[in-house]
C-alpha atoms as a PDB file:
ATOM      1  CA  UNK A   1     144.188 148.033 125.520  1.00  0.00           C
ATOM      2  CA  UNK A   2     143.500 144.539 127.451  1.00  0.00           C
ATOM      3  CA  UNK A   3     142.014 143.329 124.789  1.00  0.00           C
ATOM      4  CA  UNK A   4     145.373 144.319 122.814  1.00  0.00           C
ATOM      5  CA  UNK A   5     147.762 142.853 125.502  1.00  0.00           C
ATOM      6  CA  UNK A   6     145.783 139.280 125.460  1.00  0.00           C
ATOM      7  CA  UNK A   7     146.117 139.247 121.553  1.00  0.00           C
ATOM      8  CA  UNK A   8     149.441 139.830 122.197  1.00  0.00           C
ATOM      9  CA  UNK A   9     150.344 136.959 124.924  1.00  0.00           C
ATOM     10  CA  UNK A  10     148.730 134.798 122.363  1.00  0.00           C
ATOM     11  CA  UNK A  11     150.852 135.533 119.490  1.00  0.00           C
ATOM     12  CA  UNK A  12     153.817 135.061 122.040  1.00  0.00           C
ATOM     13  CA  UNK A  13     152.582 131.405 122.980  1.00  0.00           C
ATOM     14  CA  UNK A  14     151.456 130.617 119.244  1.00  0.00           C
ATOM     15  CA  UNK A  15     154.791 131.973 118.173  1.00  0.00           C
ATOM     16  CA  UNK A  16     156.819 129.542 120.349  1.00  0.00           C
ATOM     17  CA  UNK A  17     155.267 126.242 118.846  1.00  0.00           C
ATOM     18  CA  UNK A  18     155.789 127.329 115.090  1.00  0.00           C
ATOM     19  CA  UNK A  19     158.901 126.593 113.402  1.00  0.00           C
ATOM     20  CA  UNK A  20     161.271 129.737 112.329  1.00  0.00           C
ATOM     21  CA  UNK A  21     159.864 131.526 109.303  1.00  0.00           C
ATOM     22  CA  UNK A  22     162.677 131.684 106.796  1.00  0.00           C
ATOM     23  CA  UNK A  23     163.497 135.228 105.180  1.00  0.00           C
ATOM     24  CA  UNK A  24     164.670 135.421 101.142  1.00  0.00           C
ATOM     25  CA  UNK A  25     165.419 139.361 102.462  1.00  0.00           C
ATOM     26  CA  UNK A  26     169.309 140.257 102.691  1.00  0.00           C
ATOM     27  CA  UNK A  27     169.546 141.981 106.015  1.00  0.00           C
ATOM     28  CA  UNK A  28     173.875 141.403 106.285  1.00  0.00           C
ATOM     29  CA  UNK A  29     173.809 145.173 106.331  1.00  0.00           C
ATOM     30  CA  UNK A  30     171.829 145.405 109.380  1.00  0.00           C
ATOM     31  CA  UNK A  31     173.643 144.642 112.655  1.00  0.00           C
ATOM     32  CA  UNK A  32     175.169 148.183 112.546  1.00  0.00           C
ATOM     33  CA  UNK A  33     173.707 151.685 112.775  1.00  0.00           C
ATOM     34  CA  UNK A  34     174.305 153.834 110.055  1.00  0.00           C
ATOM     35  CA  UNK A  35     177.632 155.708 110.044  1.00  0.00           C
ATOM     36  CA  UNK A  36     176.550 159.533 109.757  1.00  0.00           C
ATOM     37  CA  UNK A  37     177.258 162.151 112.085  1.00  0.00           C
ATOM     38  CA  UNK A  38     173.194 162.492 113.518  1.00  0.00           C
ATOM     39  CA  UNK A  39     173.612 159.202 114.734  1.00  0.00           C
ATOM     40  CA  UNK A  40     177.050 159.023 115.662  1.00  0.00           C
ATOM     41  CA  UNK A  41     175.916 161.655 118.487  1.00  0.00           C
ATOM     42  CA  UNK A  42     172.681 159.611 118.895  1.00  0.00           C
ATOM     43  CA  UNK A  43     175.363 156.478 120.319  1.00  0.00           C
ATOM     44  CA  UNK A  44     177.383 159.278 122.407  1.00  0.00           C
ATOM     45  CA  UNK A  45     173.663 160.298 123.728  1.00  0.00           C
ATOM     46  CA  UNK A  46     173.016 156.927 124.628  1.00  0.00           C
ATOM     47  CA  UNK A  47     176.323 156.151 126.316  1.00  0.00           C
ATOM     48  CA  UNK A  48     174.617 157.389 129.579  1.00  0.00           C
ATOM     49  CA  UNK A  49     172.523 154.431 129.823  1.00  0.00           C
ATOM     50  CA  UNK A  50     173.241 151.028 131.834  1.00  0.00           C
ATOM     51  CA  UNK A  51     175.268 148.795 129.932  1.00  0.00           C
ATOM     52  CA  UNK A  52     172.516 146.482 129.838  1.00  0.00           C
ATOM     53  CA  UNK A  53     170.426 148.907 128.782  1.00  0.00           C
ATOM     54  CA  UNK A  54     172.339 150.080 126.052  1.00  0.00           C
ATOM     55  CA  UNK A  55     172.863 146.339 124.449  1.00  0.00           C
ATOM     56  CA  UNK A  56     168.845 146.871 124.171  1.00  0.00           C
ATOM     57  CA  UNK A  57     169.002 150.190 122.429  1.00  0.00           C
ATOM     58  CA  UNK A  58     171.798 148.638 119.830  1.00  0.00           C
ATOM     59  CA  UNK A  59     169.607 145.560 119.587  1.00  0.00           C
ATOM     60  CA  UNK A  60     166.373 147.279 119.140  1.00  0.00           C
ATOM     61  CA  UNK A  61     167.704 149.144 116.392  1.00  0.00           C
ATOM     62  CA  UNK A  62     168.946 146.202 114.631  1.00  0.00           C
ATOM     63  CA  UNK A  63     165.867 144.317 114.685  1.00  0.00           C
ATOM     64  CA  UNK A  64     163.752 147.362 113.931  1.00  0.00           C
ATOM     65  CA  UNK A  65     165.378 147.611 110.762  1.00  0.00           C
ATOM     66  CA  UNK A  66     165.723 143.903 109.673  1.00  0.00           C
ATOM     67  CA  UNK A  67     161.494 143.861 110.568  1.00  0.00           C
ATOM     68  CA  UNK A  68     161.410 146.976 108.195  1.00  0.00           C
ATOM     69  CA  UNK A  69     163.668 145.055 105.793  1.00  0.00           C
ATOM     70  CA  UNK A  70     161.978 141.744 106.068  1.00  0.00           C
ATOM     71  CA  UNK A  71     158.162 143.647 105.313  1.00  0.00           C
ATOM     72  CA  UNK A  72     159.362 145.702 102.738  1.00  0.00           C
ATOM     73  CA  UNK A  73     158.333 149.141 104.316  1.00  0.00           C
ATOM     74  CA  UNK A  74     160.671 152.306 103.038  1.00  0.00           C
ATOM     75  CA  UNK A  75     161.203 154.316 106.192  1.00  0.00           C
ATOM     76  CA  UNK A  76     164.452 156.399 107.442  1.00  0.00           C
ATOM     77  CA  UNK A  77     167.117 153.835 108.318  1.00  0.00           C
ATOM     78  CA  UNK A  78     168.578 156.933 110.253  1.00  0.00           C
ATOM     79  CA  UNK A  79     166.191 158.402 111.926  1.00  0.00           C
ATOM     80  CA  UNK A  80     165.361 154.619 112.573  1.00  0.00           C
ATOM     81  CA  UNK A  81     169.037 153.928 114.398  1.00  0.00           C
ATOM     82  CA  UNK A  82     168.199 157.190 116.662  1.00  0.00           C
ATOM     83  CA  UNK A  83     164.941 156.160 118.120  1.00  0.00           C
ATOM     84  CA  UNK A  84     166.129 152.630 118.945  1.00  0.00           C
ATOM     85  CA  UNK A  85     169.080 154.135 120.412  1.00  0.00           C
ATOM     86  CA  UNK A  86     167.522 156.813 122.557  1.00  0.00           C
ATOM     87  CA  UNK A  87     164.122 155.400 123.377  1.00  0.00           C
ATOM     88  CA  UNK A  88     164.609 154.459 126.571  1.00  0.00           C
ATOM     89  CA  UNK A  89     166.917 157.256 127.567  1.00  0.00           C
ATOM     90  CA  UNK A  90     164.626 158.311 129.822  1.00  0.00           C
ATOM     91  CA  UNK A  91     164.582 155.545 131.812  1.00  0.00           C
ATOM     92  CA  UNK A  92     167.312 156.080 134.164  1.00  0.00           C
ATOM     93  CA  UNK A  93     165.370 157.771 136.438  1.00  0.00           C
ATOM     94  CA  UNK A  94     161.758 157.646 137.019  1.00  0.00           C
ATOM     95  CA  UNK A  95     159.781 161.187 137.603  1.00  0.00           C
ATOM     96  CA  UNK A  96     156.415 161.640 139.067  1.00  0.00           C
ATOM     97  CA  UNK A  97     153.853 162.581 136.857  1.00  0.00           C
ATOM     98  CA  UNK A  98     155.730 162.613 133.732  1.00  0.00           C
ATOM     99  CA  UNK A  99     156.200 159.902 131.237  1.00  0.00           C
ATOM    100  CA  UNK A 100     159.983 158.682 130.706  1.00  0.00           C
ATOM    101  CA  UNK A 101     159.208 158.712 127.124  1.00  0.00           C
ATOM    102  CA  UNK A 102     159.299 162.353 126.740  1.00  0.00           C
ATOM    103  CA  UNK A 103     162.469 162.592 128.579  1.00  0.00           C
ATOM    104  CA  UNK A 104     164.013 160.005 125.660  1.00  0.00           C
ATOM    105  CA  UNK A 105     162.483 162.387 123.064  1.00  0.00           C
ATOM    106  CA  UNK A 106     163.823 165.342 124.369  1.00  0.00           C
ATOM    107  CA  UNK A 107     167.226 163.986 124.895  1.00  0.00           C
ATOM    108  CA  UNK A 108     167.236 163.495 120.454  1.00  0.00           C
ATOM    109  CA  UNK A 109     165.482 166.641 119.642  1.00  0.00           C
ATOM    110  CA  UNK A 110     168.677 167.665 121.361  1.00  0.00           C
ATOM    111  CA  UNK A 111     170.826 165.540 119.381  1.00  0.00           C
ATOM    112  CA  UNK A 112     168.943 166.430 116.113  1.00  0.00           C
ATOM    113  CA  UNK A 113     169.247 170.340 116.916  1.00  0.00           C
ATOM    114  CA  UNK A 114     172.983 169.791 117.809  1.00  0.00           C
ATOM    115  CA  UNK A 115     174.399 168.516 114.230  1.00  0.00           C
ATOM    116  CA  UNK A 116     171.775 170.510 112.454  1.00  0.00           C
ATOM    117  CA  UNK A 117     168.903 168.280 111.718  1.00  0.00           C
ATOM    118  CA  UNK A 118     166.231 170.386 112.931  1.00  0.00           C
ATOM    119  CA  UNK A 119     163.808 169.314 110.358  1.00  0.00           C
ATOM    120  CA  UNK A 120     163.805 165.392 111.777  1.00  0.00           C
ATOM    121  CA  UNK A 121     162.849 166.520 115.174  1.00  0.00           C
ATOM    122  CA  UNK A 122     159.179 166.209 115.655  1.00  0.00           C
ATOM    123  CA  UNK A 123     159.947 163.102 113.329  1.00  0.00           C
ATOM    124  CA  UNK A 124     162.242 161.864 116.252  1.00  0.00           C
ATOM    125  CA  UNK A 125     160.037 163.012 119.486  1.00  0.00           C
ATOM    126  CA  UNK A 126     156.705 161.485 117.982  1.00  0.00           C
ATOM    127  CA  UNK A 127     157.937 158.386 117.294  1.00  0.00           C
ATOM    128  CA  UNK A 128     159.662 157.620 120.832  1.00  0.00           C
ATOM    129  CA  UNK A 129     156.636 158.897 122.465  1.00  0.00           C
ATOM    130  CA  UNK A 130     154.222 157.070 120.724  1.00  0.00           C
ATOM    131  CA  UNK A 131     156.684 153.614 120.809  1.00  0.00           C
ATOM    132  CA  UNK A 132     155.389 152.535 124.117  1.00  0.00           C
ATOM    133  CA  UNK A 133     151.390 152.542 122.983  1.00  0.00           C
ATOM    134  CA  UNK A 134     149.812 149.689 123.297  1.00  0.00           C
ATOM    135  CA  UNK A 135     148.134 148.535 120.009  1.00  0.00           C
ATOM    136  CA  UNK A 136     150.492 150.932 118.326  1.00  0.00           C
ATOM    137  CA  UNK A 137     149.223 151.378 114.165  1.00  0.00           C
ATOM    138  CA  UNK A 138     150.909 152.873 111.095  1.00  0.00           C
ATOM    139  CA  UNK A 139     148.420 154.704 110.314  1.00  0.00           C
ATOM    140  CA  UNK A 140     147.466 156.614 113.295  1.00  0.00           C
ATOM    141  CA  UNK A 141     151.192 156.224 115.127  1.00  0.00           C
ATOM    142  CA  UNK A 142     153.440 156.646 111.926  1.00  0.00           C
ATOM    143  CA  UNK A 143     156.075 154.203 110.484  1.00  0.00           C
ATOM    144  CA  UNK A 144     159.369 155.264 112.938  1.00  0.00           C
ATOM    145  CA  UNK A 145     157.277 154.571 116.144  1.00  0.00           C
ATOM    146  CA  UNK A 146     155.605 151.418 115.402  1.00  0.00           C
ATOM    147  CA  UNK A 147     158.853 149.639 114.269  1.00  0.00           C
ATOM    148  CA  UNK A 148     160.979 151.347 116.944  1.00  0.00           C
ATOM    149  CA  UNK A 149     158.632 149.531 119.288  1.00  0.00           C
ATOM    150  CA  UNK A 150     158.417 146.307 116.922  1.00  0.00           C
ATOM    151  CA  UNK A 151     162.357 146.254 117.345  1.00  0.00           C
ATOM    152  CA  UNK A 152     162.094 146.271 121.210  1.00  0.00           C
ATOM    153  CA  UNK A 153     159.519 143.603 121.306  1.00  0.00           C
ATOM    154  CA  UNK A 154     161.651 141.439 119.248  1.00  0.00           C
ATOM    155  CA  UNK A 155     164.584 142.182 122.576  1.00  0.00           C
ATOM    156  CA  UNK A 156     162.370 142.316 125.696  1.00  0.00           C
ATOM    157  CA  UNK A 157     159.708 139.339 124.845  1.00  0.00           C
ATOM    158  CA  UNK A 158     160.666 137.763 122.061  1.00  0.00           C
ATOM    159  CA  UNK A 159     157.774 139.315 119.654  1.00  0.00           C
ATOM    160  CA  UNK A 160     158.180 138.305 116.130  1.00  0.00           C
ATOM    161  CA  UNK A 161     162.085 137.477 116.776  1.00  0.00           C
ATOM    162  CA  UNK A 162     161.132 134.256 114.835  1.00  0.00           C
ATOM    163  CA  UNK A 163     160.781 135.874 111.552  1.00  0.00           C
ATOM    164  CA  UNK A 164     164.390 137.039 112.138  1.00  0.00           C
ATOM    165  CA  UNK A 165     167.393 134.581 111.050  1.00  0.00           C
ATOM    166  CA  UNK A 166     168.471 132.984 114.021  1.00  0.00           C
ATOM    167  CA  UNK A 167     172.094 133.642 112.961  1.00  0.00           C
ATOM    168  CA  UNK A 168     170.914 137.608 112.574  1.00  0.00           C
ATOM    169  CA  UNK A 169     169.754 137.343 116.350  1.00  0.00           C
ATOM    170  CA  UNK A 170     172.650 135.212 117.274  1.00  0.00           C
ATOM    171  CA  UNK A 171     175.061 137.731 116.484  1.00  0.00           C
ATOM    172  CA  UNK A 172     173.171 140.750 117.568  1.00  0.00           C
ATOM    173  CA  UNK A 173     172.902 139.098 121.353  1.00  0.00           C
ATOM    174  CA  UNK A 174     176.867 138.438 120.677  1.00  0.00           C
ATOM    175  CA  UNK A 175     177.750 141.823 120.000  1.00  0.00           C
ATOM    176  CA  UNK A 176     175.599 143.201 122.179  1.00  0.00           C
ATOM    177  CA  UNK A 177     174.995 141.136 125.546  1.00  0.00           C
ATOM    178  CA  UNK A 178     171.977 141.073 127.139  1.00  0.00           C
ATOM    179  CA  UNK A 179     173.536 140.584 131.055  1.00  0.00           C
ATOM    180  CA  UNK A 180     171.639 141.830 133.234  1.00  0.00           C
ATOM    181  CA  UNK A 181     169.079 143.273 131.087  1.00  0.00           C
ATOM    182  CA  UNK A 182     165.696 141.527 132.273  1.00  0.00           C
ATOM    183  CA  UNK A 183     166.372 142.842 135.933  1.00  0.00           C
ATOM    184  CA  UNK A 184     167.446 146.123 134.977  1.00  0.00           C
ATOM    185  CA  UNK A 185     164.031 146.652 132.508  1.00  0.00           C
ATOM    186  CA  UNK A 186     161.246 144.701 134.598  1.00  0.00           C
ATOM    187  CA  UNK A 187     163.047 147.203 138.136  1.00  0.00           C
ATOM    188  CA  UNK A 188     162.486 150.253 135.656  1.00  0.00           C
ATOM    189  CA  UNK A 189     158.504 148.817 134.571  1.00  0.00           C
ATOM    190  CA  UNK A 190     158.170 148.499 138.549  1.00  0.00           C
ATOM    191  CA  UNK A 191     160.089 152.488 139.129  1.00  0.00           C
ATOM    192  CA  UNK A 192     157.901 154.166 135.804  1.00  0.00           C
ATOM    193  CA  UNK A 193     154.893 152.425 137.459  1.00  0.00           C
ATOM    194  CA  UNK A 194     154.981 154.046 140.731  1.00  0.00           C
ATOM    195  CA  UNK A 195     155.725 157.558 139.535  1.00  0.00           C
ATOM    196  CA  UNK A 196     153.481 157.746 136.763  1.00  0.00           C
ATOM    197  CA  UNK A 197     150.206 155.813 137.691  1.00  0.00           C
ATOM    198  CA  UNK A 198     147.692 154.517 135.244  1.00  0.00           C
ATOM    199  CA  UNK A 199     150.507 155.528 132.560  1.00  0.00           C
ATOM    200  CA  UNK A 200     151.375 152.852 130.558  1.00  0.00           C
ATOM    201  CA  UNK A 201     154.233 151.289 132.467  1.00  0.00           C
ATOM    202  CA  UNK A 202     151.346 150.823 135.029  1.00  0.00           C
ATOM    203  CA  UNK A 203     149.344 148.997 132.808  1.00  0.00           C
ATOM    204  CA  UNK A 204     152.319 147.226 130.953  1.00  0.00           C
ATOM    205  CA  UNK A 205     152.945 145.936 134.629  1.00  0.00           C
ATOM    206  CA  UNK A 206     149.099 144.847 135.340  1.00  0.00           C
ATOM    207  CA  UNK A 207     148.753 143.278 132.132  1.00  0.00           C
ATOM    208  CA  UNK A 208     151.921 140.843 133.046  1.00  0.00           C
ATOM    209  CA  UNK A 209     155.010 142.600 131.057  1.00  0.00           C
ATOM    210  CA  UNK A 210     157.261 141.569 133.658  1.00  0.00           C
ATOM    211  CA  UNK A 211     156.689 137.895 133.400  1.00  0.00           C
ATOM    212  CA  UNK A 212     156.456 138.227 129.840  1.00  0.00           C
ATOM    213  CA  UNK A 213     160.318 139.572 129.763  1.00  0.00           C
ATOM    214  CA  UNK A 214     161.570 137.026 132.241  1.00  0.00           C
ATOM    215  CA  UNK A 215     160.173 134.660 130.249  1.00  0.00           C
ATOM    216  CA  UNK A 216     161.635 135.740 126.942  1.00  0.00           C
ATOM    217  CA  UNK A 217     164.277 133.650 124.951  1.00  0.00           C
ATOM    218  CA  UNK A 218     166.337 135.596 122.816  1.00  0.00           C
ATOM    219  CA  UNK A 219     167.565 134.430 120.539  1.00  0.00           C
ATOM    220  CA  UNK A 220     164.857 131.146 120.838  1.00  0.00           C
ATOM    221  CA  UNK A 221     165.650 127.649 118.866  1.00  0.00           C
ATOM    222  CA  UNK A 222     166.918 127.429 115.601  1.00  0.00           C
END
């Protein structure tokens, strides 16, 4: 996992010197969520969440699909919206001994269960769990997770937000304002930390996280 996070802070610095990779992909579709009515109560789920907060779970959904989009990988655009949406649900309040994570995923098993999508549940819980792992793989961690997590890498530190259309990012972070975001995430690292040690908040914060999302520019140069 150190190992991971180092390979990690060196894509971010490598990243930052390289110029803007161009994408051929149309992603105009992508700056919404998809209008059906599993994630329409998905966004009234995540209402509860810190303004802030919830520009992150709009933006994390946008960028998890345009990623998706931009690699070419077929994966529920739906069930997609819902994870970025919810995943950090669970944040708003940190409890000992449990990870926030399966607080988010219970919060859209209950949205699944609630318009009648059963079926998508463990889809749903897994991949919101699983979306804070460090060194996070397809193959082992499943497509929804890994790109739910790609998409909030692109928000919180910047991760592979070059590969994006600056316009796309532009107008994400327009609809969607970041405000007080980076104070509001690195205070809930710090809170998830303390209740849950040697989770992976508490290594997130070791390994430098916090820096990482003060540091961020999103969206970076042209």
């Amino acid at each position: 996992m150190t190992m991971q996070s180092l390979a990690t802070q060196r894509d971010l610095i490598a990243q930052r010197i390289r110029r803007r990779r161009p994408s051929t992909v149309d992603l105009s579709s992508v700056l919404g969520v998809p209008d059906s009515r599993l994630v329409q109560e998905a966004v009234e789920a995540a209402r509860c969440q810190p303004e802030a907060v919830l520009g992150h779970a709009y933006r994390t959904a946008v960028f998890a699909r345009a990623l998706a989009l931009v690699d070419g990988v077929d994966l529920d655009h739906e069930l997609l919206a819902v994870c970025g949406l919810l995943h950090d649900v669970g944040l708003l309040t940190a409890v000992a001994g449990e990870d926030f994570t399966l607080r988010s995923a219970a919060v859209a098993r209950e949205v699944a269960s609630r318009v009648g999508c059963g079926d998508a549940s463990d889809h749903l819980e897994d991949a919101i769990v699983v979306h804070t792992t460090v060194g996070v793989d397809v193959e082992r961690d499943g497509l929804l997770g890994c790109y739910t997590q790609f998409g909030a890498m692109v928000d919180l530190v910047g991760l592979r937000e070059r590969q994006l259309p600056h316009d796309l990012v532009v107008s994400a972070v327009a609809a969607h304002p970041r405000m007080t975001l980076t104070t509001d995430i690195v205070r809930a690292i710090r809170a998830e930390a303390r209740a849950v040690p040697k989770g992976r908040f508490d290594f997130l914060r070791r390994v430098g996280f916090g820096p990482a999302v003060r540091m961020a520019a999103v969206p970076s140069r042209p």
